[in-house]
C-alpha atoms as a PDB file:
ATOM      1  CA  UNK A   1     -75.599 107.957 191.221  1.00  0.00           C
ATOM      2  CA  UNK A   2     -75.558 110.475 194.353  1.00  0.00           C
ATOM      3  CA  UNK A   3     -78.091 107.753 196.446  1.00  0.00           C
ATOM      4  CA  UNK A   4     -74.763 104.950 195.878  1.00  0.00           C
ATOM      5  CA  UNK A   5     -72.245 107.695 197.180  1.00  0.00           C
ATOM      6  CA  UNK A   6     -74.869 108.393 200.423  1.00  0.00           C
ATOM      7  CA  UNK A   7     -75.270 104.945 201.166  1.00  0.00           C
ATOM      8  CA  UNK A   8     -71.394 104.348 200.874  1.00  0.00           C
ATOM      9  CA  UNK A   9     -70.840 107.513 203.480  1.00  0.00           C
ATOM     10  CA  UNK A  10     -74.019 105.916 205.512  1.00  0.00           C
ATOM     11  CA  UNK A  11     -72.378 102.532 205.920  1.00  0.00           C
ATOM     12  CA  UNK A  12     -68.550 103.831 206.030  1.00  0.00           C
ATOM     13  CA  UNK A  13     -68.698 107.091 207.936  1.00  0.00           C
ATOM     14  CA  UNK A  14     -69.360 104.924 211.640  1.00  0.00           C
ATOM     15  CA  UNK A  15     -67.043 102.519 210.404  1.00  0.00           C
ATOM     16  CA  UNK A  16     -64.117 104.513 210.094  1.00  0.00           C
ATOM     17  CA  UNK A  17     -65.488 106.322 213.285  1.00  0.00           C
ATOM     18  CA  UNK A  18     -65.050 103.496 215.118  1.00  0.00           C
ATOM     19  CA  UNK A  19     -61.611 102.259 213.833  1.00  0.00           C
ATOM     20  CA  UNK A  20     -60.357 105.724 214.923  1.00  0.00           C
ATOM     21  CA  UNK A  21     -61.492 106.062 218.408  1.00  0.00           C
ATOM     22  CA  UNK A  22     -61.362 102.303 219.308  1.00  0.00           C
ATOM     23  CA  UNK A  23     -59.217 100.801 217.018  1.00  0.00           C
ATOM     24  CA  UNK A  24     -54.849 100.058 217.828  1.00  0.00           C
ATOM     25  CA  UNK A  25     -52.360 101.797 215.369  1.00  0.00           C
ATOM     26  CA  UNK A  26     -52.157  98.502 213.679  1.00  0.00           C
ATOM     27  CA  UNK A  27     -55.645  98.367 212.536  1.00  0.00           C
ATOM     28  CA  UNK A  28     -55.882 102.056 211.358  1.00  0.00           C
ATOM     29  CA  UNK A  29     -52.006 101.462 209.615  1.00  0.00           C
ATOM     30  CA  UNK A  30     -53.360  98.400 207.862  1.00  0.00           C
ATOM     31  CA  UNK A  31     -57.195  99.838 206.361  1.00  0.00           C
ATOM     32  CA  UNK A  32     -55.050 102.907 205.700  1.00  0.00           C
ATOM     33  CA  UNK A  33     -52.311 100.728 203.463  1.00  0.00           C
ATOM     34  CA  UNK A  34     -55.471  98.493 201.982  1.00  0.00           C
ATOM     35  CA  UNK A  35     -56.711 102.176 201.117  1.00  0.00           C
ATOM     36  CA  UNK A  36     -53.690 103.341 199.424  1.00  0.00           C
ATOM     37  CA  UNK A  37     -53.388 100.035 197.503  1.00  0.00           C
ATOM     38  CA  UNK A  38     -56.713 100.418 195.979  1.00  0.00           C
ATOM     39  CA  UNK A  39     -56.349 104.048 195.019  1.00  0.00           C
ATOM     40  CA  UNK A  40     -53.201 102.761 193.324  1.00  0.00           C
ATOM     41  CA  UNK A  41     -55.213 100.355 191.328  1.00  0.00           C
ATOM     42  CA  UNK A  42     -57.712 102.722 190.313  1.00  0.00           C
ATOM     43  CA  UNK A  43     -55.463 105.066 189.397  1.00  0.00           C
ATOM     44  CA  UNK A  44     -53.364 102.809 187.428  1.00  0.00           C
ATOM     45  CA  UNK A  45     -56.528 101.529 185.786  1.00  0.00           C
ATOM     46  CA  UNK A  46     -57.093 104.748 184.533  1.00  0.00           C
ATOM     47  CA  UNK A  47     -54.547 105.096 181.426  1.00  0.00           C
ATOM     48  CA  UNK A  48     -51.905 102.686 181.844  1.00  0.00           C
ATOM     49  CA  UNK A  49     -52.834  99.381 181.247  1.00  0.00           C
ATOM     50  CA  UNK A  50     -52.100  99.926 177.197  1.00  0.00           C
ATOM     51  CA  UNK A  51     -48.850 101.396 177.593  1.00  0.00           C
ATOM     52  CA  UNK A  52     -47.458  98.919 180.312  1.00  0.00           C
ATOM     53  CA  UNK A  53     -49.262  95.454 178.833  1.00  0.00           C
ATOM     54  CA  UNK A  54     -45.836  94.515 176.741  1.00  0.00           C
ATOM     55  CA  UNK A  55     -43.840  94.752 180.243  1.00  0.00           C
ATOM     56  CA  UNK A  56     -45.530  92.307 182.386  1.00  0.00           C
ATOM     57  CA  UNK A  57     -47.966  89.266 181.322  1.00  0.00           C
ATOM     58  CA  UNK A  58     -50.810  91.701 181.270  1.00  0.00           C
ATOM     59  CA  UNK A  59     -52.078  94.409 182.535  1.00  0.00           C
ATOM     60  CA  UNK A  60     -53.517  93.211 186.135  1.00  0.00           C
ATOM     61  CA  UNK A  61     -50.373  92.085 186.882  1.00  0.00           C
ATOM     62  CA  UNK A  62     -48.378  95.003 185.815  1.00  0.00           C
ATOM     63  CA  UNK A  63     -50.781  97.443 187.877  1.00  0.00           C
ATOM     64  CA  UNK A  64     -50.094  95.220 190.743  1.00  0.00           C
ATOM     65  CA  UNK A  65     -46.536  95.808 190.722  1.00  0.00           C
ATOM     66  CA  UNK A  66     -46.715  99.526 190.387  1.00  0.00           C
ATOM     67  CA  UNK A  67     -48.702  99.244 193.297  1.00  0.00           C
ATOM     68  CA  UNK A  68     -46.198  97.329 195.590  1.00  0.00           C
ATOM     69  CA  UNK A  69     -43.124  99.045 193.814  1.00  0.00           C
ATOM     70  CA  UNK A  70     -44.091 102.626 194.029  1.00  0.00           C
ATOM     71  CA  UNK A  71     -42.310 103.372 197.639  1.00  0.00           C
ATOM     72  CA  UNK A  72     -39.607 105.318 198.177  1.00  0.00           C
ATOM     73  CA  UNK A  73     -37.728 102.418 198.633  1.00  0.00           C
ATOM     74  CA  UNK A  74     -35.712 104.225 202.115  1.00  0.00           C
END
């Protein structure tokens, strides 16, 4: 398990390196919102799925619109 999480820091430590000192605001906005997005999922994927299945179609879908709905909304 630790030689997947030092491979993963090998190949995306110079990449995020990179996208901070040569990258525009754009690109750094966008992997940062692809980030959060993920995280969401994840997270969601963790405990939810059973409880908000009878909402949506099924769970994939419902995590997907926690995911775009949980903004502030400003």
């Amino acid at each position: 398990m630790t030689w997947k999480r030092v491979a993963t820091a090998v190949v995306l430590i110079p990449f995020v390196v990179g996208l901070v000192l040569w990258g525009s605001t754009a690109w750094v906005a966008l992997v940062l919102a692809l980030i959060i997005v993920l995280a969401l999922f994840e997270y969601f994927a963790l405990g939810m799925p059973s409880a908000i299945a009878p909402i949506a179609s099924g769970p994939r879908l419902a995590r997907f619109c926690l995911c775009m709905c949980s903004g502030r909304g400003d």
